[in-house]
Protein backbone atom coordinates (compact mmCIF):
# COMPACT_ATOMS: atom_id res chain seq x y z
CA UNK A 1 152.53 126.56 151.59
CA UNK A 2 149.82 125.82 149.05
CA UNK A 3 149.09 129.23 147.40
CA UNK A 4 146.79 128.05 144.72
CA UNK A 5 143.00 128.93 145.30
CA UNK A 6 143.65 130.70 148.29
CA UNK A 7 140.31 132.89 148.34
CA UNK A 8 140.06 135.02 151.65
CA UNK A 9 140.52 138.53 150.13
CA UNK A 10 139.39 140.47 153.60
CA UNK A 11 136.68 142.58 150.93
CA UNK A 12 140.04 143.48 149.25
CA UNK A 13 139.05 142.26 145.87
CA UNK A 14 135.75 143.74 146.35
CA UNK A 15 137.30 147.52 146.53
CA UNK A 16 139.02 146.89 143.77
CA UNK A 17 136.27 145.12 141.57
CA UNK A 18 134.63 148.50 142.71
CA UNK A 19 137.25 150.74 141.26
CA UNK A 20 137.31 148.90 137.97
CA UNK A 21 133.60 148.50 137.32
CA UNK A 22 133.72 152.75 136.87
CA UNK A 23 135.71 151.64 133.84
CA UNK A 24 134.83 150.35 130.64
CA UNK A 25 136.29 146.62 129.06
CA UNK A 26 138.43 148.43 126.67
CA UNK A 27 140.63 151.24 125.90
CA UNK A 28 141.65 152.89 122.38
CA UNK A 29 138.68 151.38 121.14
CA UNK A 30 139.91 147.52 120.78
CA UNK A 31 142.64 146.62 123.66
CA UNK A 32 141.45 145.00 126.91
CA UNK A 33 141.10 146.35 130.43
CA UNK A 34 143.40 143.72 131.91
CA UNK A 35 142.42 145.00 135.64
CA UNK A 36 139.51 142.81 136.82
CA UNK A 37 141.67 139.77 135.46
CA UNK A 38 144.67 140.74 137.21
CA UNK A 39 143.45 141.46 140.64
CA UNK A 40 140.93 138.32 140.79
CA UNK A 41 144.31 136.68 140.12
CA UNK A 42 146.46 137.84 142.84
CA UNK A 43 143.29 137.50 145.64
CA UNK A 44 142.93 133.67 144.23
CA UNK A 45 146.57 133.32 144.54
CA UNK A 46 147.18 134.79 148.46
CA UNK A 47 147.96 138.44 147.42
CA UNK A 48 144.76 140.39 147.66
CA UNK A 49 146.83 142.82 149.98
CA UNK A 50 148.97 144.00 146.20
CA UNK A 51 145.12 144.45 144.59
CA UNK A 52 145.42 148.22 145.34
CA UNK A 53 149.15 149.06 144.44
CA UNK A 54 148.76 147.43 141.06
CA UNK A 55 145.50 149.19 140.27
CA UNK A 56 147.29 152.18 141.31
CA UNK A 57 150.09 151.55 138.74
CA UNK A 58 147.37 150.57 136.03
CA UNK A 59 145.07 153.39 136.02
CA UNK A 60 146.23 155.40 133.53
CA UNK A 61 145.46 152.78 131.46
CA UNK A 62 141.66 152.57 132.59
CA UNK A 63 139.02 154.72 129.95
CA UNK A 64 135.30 155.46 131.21
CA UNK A 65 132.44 153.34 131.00
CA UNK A 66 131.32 153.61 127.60
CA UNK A 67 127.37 155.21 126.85
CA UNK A 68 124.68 153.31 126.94
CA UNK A 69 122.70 152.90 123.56
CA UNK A 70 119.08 151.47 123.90
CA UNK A 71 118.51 148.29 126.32
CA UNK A 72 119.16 144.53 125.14
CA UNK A 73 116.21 142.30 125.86
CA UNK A 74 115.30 138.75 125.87
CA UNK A 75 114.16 139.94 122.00
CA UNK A 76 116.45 141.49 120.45
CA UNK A 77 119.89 139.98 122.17
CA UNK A 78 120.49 138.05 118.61
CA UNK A 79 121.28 141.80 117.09
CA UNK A 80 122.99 143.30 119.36
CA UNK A 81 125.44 140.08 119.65
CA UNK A 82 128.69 140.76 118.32
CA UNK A 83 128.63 144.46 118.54
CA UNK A 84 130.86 146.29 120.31
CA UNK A 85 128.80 149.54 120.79
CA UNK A 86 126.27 147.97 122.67
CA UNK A 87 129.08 147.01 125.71
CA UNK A 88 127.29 148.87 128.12
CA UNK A 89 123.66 147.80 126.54
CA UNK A 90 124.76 144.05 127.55
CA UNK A 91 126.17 144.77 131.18
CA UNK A 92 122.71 146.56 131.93
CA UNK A 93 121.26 143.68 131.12
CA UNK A 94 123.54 140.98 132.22
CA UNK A 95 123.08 143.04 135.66
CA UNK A 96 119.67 142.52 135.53
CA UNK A 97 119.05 138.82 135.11
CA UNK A 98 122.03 138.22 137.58
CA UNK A 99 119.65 140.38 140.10
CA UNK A 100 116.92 137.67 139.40
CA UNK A 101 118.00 134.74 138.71
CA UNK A 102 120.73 132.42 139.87
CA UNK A 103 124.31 133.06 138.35
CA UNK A 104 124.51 129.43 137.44
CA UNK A 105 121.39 129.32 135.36
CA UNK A 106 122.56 132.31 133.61
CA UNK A 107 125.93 130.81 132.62
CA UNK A 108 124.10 127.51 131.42
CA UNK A 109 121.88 129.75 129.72
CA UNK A 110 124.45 132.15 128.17
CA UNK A 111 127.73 129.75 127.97
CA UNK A 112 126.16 128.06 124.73
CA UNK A 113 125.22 130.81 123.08
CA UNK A 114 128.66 133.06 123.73
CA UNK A 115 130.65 130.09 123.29
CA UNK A 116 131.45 129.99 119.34
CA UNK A 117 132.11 133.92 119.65
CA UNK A 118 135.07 133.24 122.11
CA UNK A 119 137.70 135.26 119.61
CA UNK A 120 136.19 138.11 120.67
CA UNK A 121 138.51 140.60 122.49
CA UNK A 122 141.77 138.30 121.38
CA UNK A 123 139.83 135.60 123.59
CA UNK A 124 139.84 138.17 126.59
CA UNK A 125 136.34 137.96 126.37
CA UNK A 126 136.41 134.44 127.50
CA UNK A 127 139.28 134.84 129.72
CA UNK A 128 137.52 137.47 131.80
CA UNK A 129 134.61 135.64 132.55
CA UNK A 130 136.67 132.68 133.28
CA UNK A 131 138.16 134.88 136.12
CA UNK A 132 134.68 136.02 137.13
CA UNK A 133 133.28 132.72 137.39
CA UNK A 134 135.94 131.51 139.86
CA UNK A 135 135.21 133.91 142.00
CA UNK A 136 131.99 134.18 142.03
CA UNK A 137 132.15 130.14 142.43
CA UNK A 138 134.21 131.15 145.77
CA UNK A 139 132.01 133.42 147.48
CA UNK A 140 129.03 135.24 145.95
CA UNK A 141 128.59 138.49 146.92
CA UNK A 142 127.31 141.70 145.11
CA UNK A 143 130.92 142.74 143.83
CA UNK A 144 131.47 139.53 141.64
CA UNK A 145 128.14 139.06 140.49
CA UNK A 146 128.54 142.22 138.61
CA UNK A 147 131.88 141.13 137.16
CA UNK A 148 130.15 138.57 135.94
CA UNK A 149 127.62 140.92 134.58
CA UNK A 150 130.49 142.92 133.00
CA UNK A 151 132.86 140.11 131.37
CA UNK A 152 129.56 138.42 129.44
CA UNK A 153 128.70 142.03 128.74
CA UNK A 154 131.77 142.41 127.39
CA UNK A 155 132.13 138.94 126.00
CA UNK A 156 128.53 139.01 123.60
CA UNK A 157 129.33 142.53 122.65
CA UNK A 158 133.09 141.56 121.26
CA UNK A 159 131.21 138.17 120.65
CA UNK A 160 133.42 136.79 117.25
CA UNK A 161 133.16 133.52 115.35
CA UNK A 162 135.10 131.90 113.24
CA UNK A 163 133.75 129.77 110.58
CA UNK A 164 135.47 127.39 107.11
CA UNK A 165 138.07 125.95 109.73
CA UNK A 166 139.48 122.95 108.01
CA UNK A 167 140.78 119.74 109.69
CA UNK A 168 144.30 118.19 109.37
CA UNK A 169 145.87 115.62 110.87
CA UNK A 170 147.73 116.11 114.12
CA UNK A 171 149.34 113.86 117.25
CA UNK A 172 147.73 111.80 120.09
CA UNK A 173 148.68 114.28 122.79
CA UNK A 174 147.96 117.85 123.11
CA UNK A 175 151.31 118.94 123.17
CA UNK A 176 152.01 116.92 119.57
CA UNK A 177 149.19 118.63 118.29
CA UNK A 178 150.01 121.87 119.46
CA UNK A 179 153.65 120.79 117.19
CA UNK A 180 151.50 120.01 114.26
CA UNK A 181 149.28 123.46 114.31
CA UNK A 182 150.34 124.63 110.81
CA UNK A 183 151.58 128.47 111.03
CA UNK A 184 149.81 130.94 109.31
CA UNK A 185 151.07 132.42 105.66
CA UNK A 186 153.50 135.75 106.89
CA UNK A 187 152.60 139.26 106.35
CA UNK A 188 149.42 139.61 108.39
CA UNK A 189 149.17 142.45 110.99
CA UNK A 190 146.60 142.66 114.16
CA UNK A 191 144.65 139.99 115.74
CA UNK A 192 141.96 140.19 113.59
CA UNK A 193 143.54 139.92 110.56
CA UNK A 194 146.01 137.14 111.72
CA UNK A 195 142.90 135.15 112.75
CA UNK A 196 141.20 135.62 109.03
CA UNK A 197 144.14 133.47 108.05
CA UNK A 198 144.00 130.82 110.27
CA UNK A 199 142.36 127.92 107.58
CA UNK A 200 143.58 124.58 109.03
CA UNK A 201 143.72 123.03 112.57
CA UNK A 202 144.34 119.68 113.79
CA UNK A 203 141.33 117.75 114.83
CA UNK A 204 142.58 117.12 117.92
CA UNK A 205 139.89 116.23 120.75
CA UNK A 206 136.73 116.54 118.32
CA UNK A 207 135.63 112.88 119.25
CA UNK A 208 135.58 113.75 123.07
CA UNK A 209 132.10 113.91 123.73
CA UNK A 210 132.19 112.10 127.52
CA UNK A 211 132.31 114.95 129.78
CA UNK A 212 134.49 113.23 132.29
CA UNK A 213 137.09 112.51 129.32
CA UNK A 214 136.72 116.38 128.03
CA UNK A 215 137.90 117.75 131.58
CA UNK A 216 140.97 115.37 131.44
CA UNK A 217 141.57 116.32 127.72
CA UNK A 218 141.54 120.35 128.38
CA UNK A 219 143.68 119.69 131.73
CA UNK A 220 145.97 118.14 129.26
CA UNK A 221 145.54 120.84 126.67
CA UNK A 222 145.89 123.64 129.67
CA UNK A 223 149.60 121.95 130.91
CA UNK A 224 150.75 122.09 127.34
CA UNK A 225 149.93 125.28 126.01
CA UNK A 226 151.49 126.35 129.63
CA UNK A 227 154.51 124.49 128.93
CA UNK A 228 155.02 125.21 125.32
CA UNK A 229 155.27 129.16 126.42
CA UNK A 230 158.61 128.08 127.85
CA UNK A 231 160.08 127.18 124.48
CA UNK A 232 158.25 129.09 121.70
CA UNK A 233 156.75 132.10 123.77
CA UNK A 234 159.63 134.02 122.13
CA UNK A 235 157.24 133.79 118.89
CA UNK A 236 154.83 136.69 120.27
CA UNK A 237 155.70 137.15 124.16
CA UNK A 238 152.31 138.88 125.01
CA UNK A 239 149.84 136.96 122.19
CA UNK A 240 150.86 133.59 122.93
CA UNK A 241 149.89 133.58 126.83
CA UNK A 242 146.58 132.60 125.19
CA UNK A 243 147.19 130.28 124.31
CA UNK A 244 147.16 129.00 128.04
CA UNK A 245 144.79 131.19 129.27
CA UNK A 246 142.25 130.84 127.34
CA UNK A 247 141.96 127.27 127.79
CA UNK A 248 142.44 127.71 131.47
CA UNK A 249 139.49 129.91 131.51
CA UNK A 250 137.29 127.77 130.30
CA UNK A 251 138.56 124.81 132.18
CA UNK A 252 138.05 126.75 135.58
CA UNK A 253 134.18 127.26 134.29
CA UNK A 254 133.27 123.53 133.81
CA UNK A 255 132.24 122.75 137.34
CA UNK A 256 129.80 125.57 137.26
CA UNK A 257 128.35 124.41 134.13
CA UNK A 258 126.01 121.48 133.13
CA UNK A 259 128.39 118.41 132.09
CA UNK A 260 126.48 118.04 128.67
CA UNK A 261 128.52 121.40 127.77
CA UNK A 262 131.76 120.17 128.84
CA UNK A 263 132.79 118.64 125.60
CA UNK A 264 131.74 121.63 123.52
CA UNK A 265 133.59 123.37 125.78
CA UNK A 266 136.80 121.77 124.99
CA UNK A 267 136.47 121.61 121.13
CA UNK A 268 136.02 125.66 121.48
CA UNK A 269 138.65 125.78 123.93
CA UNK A 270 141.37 123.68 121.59
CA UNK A 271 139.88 125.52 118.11
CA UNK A 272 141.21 128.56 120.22
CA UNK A 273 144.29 127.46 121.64
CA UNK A 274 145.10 125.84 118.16
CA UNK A 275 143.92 129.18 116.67
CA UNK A 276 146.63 131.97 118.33
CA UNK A 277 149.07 129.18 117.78
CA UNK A 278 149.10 129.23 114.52
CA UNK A 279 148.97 132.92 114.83
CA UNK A 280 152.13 133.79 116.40
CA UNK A 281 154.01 130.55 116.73
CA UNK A 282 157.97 131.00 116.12
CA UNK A 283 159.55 129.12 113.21
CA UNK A 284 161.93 127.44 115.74
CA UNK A 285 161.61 126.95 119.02
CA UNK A 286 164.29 127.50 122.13
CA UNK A 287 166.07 125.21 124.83
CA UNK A 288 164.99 127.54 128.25
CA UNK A 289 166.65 126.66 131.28
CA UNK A 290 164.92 128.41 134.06
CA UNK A 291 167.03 130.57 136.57
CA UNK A 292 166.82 128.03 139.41
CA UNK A 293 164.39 126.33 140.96
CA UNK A 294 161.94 128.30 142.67
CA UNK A 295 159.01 127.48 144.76
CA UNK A 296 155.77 128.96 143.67
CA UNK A 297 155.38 132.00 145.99
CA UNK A 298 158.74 132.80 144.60
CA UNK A 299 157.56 132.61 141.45
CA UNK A 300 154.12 134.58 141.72
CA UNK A 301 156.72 137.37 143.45
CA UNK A 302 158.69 137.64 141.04
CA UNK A 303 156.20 138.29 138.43
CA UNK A 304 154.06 140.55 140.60
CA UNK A 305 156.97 142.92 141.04
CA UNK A 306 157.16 142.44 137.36
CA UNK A 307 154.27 143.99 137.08
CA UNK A 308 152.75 143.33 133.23
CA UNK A 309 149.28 141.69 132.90
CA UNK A 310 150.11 139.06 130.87
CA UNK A 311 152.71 138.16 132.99
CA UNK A 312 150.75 137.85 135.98
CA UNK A 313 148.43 136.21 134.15
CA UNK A 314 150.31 133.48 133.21
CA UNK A 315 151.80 132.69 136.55
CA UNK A 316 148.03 132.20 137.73
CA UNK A 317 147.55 129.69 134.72
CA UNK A 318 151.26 128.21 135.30
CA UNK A 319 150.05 128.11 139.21
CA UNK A 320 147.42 125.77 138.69
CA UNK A 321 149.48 123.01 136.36
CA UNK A 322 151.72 123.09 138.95
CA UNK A 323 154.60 121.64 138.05
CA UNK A 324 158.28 122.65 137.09
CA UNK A 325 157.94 123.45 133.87
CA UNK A 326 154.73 125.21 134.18
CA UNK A 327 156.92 127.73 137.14
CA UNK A 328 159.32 127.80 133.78
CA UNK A 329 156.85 129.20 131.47
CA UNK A 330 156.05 132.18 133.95
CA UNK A 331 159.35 132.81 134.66
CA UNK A 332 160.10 133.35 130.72
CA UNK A 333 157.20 135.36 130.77
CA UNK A 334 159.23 137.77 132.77
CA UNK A 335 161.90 137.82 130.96
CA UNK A 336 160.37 138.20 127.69
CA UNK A 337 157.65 141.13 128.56
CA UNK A 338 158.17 144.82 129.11
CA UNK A 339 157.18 145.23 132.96
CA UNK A 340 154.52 148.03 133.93
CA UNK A 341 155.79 151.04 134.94
């Protein structure tokens, strides 16, 4: 059985986009509410019926809605972008032009703008809406239009650029220039401060500008960052997943977009990729032999009873590539990551 972008949740991933628009995008001021993510997911992937149990495990780590400050309007967006007080400020009024206006026009609208701030929220930002979009794209209802509302709420408050990027050389292929992404100098601490010393990335992709040619170069860029995880996710088992998913989120977007975005899309979406590489790449990487082969319902099992975000995660990116490798890369996922208990 095909499992991948299997959409008939029964209103299950309604409840529980429900439950998690009560809480906020973050908790402990900077890390991610993983939750909307997660259960989009496991309703894409056939398992809209585990939406509930693995809220139920994840609530403790669910904060409030954060306090609204004053409204963001169609003249003053520019300074409130980029600040993370103002959360609730942009969900009001990503809510609003969602209520009057198609979703699609607001993504057109909106993608450009957000798109050079996709750091923001270690790329969760990105990745959320990325989650939103597909399901929205699936069936529109009132339950995913506002988590769309809440990931670009989320995403232009956390909204973070990053300028003074130099270009080095680098292979043919994605995965060669994935080799070639010089590691950052040691001793940084945090996300944000590891990202401060990323300085040079391979200019890999930054002629693409046919659209048609940009999908097949982030497919490409998707199924290597998926099966890189395999051999180097040892580096930073929960950072580099983003490497993938990040990617994958905005490769999932595309079709809902105009096509003169799609090659933006992909420079942003390889700057990233390239960026948490360098970031948290090992110095060496490993030979990983998977524990047998597995189809992929096995392999979406095992890392739901795993239980840790990233993990599932992952299996949804490694789910669409497909192939054996990609089923690898999840399955090290488990093995590497702490599950949720």
């Amino acid at each position: 059985m095909d499992i991948t972008h299997t959409n008939e949740s029964g209103g299950l991933l309604e409840e529980a986009l429900e439950r998690v628009h009560a809480s906020g995008p973050e908790r402990e001021g900077w890390l991610s509410n993983h939750a909307p993510m997660v259960v989009e997911s496991l309703a894409a992937h056939g398992r809209a019926d585990s939406v509930h149990r693995w809220l139920d495990l994840y609530r403790d780590r669910l904060e409030d809605f954060p306090d609204r400050t004053a409204p963001v309007t169609d003249d003053n967006w520019r300074t409130a972008l980029g600040d993370p007080r103002r959360i609730a400020d942009w969900t009001d009024h990503f809510t609003r032009t969602l209520a009057e206006r198609p979703w699609r026009d607001v993504l057109a609208e909106w993608w450009p703008r957000l798109l050079p701030g996709l750091y923001g929220g270690a790329t969760h930002t990105v990745i959320r809406v990325g989650h939103a979009v597909r399901a929205v794209a699936a069936e529109e209802n009132a339950p995913r239009r506002t988590e769309l509302a809440h990931a670009l709420g989320y995403w232009a408050a956390r909204y973070q650029p990053v300028t003074g990027l130099v270009a080095v050389p680098g292979g043919a292929s994605a995965g060669q220039a994935l080799d070639a992404v010089p590691a950052i100098e040691p001793g940084h601490v945090g996300f944000r401060d590891r990202l401060s010393a990323v300085r040079h990335l391979p200019a890999w992709a930054q002629e693409v500008t046919d659209p048609d040619t940009a999908r097949q170069r982030l497919t490409e860029l998707v199924r290597a960052a998926t099966h890189r995880y395999a051999t180097h996710g040892h580096g930073e088992p929960t950072m580099l997943v983003h490497a993938a998913t990040a990617p994958n989120a905005v490769l999932r977007t595309l079709d809902s977009l105009p096509r003169d975005q799609w090659a933006p899309s992909l420079h942003a979406a390889w700057a990233a990729s390239a960026a948490v590489t360098a970031m948290y790449a090992p110095k060496e990487p490993v030979a990983y032999v998977p524990p047998g082969r597995l189809a992929p319902e096995e392999v979406l099992e095992r890392a739901l009873a795993h239980g840790d975000e990233h993990v599932i995660k992952l299996t949804d990116t490694a789910l669409d590539v497909g192939d054996e490798q990609a089923l690898a890369a999840a399955l090290r996922s488990v093995e590497l990551s702490e599950p949720l208990v």
